[in-house]
PDB file of N, CA and C in Angstrom:
ATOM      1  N   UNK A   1       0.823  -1.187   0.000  1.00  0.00           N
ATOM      2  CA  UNK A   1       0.000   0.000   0.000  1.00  0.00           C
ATOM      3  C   UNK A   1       0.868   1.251   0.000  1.00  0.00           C
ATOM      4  N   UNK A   2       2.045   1.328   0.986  1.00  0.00           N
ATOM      5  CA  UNK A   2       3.029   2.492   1.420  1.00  0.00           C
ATOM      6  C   UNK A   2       3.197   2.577  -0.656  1.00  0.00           C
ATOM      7  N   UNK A   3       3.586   1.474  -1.432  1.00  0.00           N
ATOM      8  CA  UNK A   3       4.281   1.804  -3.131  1.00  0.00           C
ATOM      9  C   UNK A   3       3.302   2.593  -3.924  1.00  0.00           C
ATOM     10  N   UNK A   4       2.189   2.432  -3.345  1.00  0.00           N
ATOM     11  CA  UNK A   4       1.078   3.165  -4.404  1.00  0.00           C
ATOM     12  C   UNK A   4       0.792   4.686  -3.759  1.00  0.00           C
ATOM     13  N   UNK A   5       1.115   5.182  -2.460  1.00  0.00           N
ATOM     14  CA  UNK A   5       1.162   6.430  -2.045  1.00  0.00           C
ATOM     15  C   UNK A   5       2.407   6.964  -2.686  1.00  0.00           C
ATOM     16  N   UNK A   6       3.445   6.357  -2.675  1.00  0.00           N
ATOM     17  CA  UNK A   6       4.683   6.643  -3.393  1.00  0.00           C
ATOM     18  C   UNK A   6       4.655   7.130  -4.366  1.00  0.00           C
ATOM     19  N   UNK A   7       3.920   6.041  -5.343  1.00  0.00           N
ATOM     20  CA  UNK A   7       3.630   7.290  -6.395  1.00  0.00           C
ATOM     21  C   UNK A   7       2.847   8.317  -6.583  1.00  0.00           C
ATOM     22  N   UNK A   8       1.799   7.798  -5.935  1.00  0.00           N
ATOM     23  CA  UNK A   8       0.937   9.003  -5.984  1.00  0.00           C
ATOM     24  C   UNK A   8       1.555  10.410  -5.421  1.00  0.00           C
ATOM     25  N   UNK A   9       2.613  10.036  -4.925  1.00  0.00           N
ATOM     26  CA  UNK A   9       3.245  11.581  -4.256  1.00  0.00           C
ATOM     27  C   UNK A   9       4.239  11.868  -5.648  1.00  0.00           C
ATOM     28  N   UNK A  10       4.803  10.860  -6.432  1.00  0.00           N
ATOM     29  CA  UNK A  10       5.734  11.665  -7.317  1.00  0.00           C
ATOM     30  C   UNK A  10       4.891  11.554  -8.850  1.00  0.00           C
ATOM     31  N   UNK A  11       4.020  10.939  -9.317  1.00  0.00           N
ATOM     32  CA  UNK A  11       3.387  11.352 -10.053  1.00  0.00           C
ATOM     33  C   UNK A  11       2.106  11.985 -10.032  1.00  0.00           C
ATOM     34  N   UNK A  12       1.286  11.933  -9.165  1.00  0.00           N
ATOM     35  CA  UNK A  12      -0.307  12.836  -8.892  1.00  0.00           C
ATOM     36  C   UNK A  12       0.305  14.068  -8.407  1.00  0.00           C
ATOM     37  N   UNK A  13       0.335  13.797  -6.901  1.00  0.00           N
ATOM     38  CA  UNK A  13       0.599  15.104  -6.545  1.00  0.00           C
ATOM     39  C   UNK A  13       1.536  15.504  -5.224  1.00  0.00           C
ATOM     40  N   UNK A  14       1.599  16.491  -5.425  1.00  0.00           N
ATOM     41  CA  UNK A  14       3.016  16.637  -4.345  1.00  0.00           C
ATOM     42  C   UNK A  14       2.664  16.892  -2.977  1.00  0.00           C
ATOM     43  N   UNK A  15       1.413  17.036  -2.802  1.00  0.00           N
ATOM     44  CA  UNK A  15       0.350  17.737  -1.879  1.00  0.00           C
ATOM     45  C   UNK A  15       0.393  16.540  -0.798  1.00  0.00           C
ATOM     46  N   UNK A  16       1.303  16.357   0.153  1.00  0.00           N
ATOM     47  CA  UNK A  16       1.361  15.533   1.318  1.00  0.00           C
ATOM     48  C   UNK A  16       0.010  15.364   1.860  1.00  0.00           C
ATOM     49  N   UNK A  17      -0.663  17.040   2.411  1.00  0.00           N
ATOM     50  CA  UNK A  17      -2.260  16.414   3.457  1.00  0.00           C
ATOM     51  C   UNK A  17      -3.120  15.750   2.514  1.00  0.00           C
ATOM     52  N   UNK A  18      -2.912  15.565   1.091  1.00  0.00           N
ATOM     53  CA  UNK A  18      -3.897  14.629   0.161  1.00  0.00           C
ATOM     54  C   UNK A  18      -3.569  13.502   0.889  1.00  0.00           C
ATOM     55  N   UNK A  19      -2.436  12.758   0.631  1.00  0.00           N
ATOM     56  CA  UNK A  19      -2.080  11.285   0.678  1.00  0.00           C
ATOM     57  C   UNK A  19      -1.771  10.820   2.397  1.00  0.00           C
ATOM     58  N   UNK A  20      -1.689  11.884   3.433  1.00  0.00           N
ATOM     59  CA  UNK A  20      -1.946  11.699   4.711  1.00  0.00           C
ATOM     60  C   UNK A  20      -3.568  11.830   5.135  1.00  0.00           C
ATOM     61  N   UNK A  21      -4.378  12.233   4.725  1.00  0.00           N
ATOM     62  CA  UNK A  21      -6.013  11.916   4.701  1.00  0.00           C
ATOM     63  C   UNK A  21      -6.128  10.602   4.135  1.00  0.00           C
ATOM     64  N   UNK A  22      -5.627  10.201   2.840  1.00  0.00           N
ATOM     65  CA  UNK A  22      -5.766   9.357   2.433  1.00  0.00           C
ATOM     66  C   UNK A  22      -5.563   8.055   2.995  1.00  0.00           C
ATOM     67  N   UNK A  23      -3.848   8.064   3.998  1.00  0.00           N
ATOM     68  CA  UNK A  23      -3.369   6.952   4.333  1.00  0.00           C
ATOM     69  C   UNK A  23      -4.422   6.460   6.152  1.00  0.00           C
ATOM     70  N   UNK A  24      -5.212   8.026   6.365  1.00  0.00           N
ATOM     71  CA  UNK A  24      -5.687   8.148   7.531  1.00  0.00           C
ATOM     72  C   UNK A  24      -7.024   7.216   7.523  1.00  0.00           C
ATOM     73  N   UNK A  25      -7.486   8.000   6.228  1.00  0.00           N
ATOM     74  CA  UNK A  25      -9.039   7.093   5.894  1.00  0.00           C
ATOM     75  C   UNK A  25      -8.762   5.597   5.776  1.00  0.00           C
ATOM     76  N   UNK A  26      -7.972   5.356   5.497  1.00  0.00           N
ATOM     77  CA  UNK A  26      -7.654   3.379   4.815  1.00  0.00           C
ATOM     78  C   UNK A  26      -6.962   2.755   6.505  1.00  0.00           C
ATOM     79  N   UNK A  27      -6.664   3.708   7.550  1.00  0.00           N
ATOM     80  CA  UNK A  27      -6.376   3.253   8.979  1.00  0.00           C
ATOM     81  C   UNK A  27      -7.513   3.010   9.328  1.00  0.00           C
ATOM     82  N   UNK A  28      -8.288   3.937   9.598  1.00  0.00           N
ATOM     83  CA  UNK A  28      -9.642   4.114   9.941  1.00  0.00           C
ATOM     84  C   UNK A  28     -10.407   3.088   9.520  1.00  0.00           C
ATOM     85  N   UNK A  29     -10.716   2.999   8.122  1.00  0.00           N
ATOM     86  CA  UNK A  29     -11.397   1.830   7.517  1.00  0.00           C
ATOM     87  C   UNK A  29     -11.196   0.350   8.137  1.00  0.00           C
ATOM     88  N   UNK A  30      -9.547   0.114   8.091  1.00  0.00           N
ATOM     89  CA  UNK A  30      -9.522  -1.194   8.727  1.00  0.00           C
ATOM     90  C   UNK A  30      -9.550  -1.883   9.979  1.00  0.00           C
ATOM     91  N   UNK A  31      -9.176  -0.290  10.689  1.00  0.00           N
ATOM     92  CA  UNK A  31      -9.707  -0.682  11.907  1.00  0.00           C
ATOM     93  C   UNK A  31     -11.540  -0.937  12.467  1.00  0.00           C
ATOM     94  N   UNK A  32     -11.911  -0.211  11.256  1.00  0.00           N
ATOM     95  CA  UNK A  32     -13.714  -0.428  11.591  1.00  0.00           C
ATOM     96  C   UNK A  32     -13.945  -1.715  11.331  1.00  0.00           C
ATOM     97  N   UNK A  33     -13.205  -2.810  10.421  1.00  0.00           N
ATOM     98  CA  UNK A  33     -13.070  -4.189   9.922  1.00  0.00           C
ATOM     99  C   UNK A  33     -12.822  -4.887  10.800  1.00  0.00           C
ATOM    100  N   UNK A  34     -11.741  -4.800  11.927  1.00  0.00           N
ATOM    101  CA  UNK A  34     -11.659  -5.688  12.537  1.00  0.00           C
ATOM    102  C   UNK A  34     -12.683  -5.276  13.581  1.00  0.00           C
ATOM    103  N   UNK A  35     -13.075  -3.975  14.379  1.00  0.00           N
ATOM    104  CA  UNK A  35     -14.107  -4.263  15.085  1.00  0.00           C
ATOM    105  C   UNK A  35     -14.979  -4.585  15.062  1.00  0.00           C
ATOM    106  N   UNK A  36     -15.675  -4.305  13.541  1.00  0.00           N
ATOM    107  CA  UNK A  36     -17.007  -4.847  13.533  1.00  0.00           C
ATOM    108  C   UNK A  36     -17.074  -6.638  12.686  1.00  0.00           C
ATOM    109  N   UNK A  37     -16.228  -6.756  12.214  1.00  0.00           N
ATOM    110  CA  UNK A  37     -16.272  -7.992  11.207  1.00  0.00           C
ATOM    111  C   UNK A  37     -15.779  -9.207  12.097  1.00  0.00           C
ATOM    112  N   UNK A  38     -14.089  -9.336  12.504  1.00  0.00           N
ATOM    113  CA  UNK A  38     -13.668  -9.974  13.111  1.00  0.00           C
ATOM    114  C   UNK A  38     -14.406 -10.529  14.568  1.00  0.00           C
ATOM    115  N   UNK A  39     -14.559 -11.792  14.845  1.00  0.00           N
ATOM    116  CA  UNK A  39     -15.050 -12.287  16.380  1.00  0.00           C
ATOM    117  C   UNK A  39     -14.128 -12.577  17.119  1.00  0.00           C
ATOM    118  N   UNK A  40     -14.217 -12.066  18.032  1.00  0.00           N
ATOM    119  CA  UNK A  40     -13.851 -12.428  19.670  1.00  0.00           C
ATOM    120  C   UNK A  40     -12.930 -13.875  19.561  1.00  0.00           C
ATOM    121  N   UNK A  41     -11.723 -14.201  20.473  1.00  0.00           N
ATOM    122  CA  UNK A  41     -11.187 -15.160  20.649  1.00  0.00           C
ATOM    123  C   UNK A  41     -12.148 -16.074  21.012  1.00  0.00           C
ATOM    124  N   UNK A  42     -11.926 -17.765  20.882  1.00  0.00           N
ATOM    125  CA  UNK A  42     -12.602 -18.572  21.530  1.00  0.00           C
ATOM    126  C   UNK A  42     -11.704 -18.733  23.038  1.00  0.00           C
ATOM    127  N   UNK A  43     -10.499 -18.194  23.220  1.00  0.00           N
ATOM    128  CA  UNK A  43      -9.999 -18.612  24.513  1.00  0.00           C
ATOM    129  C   UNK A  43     -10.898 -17.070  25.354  1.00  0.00           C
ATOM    130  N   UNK A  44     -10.953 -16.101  24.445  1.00  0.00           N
ATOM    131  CA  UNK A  44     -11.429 -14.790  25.465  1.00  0.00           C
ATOM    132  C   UNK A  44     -13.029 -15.228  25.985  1.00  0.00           C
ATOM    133  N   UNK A  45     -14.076 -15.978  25.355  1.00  0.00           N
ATOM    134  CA  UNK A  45     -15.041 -16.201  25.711  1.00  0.00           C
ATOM    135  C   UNK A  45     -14.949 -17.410  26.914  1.00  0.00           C
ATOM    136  N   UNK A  46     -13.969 -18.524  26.547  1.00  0.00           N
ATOM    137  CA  UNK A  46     -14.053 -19.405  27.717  1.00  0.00           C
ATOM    138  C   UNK A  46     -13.306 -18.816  29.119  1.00  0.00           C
ATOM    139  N   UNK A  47     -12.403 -17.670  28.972  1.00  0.00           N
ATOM    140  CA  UNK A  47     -11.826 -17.163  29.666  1.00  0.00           C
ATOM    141  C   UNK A  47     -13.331 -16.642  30.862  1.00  0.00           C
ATOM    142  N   UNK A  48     -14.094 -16.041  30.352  1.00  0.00           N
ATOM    143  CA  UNK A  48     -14.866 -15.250  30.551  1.00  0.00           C
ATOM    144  C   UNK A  48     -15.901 -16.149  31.102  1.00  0.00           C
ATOM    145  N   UNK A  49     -16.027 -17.400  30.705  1.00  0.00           N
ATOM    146  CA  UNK A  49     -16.662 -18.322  31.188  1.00  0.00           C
ATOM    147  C   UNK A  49     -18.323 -17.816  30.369  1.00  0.00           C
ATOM    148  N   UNK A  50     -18.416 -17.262  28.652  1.00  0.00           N
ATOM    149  CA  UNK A  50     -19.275 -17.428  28.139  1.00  0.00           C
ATOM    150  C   UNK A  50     -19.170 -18.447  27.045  1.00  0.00           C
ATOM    151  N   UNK A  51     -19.501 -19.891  27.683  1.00  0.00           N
ATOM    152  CA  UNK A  51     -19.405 -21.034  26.632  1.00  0.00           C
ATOM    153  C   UNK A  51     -20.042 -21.161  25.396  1.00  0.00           C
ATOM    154  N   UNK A  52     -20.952 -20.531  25.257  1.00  0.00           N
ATOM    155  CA  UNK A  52     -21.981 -20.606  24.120  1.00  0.00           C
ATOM    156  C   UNK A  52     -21.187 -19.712  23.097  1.00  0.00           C
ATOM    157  N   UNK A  53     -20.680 -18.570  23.438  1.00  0.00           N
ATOM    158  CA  UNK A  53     -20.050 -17.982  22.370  1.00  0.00           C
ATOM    159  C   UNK A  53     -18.929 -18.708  22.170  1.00  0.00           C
ATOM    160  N   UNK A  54     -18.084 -18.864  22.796  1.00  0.00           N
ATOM    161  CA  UNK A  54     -16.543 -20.155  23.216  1.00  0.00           C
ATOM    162  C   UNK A  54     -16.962 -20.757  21.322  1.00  0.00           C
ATOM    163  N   UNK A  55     -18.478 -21.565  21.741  1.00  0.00           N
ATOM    164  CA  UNK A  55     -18.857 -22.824  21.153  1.00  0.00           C
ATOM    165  C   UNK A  55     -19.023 -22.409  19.652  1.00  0.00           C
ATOM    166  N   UNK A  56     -19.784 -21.375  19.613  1.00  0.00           N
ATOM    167  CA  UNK A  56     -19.882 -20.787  18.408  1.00  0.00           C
ATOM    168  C   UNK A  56     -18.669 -20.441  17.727  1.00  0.00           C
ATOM    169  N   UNK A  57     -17.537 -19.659  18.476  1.00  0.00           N
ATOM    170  CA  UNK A  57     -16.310 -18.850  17.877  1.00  0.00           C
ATOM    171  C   UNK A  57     -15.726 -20.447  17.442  1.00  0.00           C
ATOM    172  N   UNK A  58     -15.512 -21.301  17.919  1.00  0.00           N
ATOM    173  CA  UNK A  58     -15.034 -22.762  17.875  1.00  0.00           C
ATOM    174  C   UNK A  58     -15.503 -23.434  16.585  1.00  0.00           C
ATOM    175  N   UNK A  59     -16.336 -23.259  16.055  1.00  0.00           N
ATOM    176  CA  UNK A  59     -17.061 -23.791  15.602  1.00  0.00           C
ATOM    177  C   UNK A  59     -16.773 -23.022  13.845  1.00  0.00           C
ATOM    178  N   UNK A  60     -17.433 -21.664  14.108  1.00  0.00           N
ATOM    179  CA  UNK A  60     -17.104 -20.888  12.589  1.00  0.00           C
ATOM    180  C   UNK A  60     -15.314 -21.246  12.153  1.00  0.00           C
ATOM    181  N   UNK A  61     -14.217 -21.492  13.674  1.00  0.00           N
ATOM    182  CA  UNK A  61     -12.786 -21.867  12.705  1.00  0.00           C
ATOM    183  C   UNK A  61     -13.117 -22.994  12.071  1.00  0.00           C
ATOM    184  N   UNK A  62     -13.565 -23.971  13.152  1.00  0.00           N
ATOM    185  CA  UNK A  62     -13.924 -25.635  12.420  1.00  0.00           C
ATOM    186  C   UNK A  62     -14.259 -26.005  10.930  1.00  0.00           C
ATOM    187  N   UNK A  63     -15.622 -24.827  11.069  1.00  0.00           N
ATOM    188  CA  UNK A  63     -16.142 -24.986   8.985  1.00  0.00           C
ATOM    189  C   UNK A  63     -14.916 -24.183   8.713  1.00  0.00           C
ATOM    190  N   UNK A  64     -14.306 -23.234   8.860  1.00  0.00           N
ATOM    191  CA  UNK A  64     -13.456 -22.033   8.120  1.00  0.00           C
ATOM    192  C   UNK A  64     -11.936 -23.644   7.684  1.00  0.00           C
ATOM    193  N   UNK A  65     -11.990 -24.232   8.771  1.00  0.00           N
ATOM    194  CA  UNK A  65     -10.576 -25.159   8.540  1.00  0.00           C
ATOM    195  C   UNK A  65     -11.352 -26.942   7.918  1.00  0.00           C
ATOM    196  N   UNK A  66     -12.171 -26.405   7.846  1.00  0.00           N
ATOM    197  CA  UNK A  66     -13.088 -27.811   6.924  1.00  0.00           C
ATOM    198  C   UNK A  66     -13.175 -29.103   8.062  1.00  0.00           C
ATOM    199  N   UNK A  67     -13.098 -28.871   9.402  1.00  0.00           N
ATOM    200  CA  UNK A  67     -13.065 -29.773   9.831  1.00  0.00           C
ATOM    201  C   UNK A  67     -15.112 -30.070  10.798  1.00  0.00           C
ATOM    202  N   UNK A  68     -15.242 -31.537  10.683  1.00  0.00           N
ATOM    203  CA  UNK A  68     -16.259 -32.223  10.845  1.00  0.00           C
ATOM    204  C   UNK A  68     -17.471 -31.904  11.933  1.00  0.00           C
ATOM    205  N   UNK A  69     -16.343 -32.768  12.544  1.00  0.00           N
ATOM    206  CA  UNK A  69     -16.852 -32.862  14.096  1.00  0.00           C
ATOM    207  C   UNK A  69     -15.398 -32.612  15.584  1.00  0.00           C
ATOM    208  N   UNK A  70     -15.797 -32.633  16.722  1.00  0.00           N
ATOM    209  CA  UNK A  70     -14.713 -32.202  17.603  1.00  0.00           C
ATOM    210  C   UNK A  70     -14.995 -33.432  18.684  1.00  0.00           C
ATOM    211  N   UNK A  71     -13.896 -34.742  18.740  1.00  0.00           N
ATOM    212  CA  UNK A  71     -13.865 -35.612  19.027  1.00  0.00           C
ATOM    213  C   UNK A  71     -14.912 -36.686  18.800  1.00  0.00           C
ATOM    214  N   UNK A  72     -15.233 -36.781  17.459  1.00  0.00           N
ATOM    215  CA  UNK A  72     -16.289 -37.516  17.186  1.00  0.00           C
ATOM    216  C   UNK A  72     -17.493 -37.015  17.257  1.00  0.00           C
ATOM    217  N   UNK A  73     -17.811 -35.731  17.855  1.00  0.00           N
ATOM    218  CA  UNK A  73     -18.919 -35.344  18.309  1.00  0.00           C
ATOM    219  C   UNK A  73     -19.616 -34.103  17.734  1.00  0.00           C
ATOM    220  N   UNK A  74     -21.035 -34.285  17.010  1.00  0.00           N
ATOM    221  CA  UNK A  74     -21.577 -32.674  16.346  1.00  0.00           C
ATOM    222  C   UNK A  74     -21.149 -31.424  17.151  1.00  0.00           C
ATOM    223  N   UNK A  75     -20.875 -30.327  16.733  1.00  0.00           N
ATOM    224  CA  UNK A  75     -19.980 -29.207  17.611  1.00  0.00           C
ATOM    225  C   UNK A  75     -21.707 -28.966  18.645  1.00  0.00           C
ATOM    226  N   UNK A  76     -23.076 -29.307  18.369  1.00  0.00           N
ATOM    227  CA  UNK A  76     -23.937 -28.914  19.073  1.00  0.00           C
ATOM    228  C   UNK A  76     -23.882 -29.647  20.020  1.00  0.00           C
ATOM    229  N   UNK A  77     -23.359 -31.098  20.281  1.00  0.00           N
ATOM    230  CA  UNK A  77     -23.051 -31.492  21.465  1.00  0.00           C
ATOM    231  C   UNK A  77     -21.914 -31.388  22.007  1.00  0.00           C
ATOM    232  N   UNK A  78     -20.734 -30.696  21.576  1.00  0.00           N
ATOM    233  CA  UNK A  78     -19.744 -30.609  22.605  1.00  0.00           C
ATOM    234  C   UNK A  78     -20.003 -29.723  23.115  1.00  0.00           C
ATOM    235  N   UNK A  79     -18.981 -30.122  24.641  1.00  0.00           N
ATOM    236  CA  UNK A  79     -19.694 -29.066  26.000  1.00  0.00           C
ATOM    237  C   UNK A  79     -17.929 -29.418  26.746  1.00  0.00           C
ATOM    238  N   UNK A  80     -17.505 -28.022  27.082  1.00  0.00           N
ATOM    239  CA  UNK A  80     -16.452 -28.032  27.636  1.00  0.00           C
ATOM    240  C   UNK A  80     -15.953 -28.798  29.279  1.00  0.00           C
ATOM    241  N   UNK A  81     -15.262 -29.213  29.534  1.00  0.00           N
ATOM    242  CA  UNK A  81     -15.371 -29.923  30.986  1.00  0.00           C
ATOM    243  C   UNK A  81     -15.346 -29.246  31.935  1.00  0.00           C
ATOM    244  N   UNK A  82     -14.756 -28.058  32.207  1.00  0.00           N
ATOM    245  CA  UNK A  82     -15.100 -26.695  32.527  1.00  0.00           C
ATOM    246  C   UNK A  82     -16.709 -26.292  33.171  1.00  0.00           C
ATOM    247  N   UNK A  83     -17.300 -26.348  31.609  1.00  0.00           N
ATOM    248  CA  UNK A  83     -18.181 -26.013  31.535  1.00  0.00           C
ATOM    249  C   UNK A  83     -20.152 -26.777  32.462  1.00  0.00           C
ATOM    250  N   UNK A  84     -19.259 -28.401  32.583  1.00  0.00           N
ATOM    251  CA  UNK A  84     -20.061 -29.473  32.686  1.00  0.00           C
ATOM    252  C   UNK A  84     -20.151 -29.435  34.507  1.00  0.00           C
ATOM    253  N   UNK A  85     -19.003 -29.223  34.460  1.00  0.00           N
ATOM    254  CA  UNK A  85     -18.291 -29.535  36.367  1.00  0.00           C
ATOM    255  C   UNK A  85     -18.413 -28.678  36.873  1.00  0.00           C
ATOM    256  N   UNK A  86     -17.987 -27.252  36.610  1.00  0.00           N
ATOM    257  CA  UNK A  86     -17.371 -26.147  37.171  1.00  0.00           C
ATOM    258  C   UNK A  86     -15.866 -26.233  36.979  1.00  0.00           C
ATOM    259  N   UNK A  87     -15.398 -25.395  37.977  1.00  0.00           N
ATOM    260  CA  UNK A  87     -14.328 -24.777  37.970  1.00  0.00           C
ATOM    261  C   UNK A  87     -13.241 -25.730  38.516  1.00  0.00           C
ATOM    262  N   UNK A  88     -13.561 -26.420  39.449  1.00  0.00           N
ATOM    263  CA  UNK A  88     -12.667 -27.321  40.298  1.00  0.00           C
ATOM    264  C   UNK A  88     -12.650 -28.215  39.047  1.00  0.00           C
ATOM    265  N   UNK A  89     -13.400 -29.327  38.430  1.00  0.00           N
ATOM    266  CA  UNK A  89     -12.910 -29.812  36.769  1.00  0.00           C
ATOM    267  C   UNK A  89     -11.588 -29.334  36.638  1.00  0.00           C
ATOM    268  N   UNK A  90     -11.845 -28.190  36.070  1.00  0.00           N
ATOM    269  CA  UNK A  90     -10.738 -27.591  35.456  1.00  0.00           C
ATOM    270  C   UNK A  90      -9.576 -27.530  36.394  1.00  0.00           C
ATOM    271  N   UNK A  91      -9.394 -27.078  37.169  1.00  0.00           N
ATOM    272  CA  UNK A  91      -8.197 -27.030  38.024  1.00  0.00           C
ATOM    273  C   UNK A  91      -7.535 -28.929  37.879  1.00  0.00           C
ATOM    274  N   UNK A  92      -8.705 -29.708  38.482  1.00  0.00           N
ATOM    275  CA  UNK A  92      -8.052 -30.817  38.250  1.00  0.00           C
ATOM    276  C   UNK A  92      -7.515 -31.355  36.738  1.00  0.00           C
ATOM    277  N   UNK A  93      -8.121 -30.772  35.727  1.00  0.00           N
ATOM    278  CA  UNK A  93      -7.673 -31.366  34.547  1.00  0.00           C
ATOM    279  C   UNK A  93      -6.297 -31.101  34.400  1.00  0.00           C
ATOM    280  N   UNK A  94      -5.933 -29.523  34.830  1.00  0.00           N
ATOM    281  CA  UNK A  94      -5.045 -29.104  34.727  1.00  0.00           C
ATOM    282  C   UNK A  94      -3.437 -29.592  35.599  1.00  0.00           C
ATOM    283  N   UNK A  95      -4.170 -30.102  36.727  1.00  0.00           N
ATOM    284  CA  UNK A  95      -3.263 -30.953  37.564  1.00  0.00           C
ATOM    285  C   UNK A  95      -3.261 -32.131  36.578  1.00  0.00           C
ATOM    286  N   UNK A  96      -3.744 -32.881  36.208  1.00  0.00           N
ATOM    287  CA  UNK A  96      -3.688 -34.117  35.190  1.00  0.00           C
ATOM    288  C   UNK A  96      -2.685 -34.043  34.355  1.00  0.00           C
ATOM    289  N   UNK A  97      -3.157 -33.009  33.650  1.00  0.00           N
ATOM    290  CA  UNK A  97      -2.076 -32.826  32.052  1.00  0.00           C
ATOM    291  C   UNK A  97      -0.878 -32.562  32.478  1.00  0.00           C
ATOM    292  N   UNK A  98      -0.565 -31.527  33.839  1.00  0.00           N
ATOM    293  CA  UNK A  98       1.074 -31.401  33.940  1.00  0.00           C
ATOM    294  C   UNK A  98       1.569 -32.742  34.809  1.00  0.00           C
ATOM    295  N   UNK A  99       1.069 -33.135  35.660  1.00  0.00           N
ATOM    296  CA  UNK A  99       1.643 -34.579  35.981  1.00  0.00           C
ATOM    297  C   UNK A  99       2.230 -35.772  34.790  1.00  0.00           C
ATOM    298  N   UNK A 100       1.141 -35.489  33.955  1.00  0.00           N
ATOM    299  CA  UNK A 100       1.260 -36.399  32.723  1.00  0.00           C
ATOM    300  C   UNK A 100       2.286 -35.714  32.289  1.00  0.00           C
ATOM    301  N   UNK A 101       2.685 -34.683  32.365  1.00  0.00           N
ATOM    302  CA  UNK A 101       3.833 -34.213  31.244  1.00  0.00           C
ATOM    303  C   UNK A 101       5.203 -35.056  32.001  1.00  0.00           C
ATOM    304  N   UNK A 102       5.155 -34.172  33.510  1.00  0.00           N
ATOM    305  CA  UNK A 102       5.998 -34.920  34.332  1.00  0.00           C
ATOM    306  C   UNK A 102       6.652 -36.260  33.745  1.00  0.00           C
ATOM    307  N   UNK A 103       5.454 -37.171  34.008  1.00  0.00           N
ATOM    308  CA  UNK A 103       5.655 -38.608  34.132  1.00  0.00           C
ATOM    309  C   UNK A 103       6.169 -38.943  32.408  1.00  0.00           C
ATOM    310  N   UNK A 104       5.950 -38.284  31.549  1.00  0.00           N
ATOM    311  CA  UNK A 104       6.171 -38.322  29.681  1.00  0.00           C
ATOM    312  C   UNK A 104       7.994 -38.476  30.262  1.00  0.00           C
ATOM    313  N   UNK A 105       7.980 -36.856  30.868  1.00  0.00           N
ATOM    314  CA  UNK A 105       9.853 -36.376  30.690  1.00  0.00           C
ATOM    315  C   UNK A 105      10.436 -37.526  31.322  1.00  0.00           C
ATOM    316  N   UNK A 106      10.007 -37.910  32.729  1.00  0.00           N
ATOM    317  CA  UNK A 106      10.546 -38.810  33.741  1.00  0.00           C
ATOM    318  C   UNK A 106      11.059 -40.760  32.788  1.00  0.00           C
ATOM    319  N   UNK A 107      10.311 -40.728  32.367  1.00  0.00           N
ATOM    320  CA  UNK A 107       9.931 -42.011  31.008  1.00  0.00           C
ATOM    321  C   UNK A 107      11.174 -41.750  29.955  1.00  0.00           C
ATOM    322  N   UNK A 108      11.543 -41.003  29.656  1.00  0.00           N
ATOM    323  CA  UNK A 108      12.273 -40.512  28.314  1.00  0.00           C
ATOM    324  C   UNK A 108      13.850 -40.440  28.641  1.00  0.00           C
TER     325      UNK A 108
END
């Protein structure tokens, strides 16, 4: 984008506040793109502990990356473990997976 202001400064015109409005409006523009177009992380919604959006944001990458289902399962029935248990779930899962890492390195 910066090569086509380039020229436009040595062949259109020499008039800098043209092509600084110009480069201002096309900031502006894309930033209105990502606020209004782009969605929300799926980690910022589970963060937040709103699963339904989580499920949805999860879901539009899934078709976007052509993929099916999420462990065998229609994305309308997956349900986070988190989400099923509460919070203590999660803490323990999380004790799980790093023990397991533990016990991977300890093995190797």
């Amino acid at each position: 984008m910066i090569v086509i202001f380039t020229f436009e400064f040595q062949f259109v015109t020499k008039n800098y506040r043209i092509i600084a409005i110009q480069f201002l409006a096309l900031c502006v523009l894309g930033t209105l793109y990502i606020i209004l177009v782009v969605p929300e992380s799926p980690v910022f919604y589970f963060n937040e502990e709103r699963y339904p959006e989580s499920r949805e944001s999860l879901t539009a990458v899934a078709r976007f990356n052509k993929v099916d289902k999420v462990r065998d399962l229609p994305y309308e029935d997956f349900r986070f473990i988190k989400e099923e248990h509460g919070p203590a779930a999660n803490a323990a899962l999380v004790e799980s997976e790093s023990s397991k890492e533990l016990t991977d390195q300890q093995t190797e």
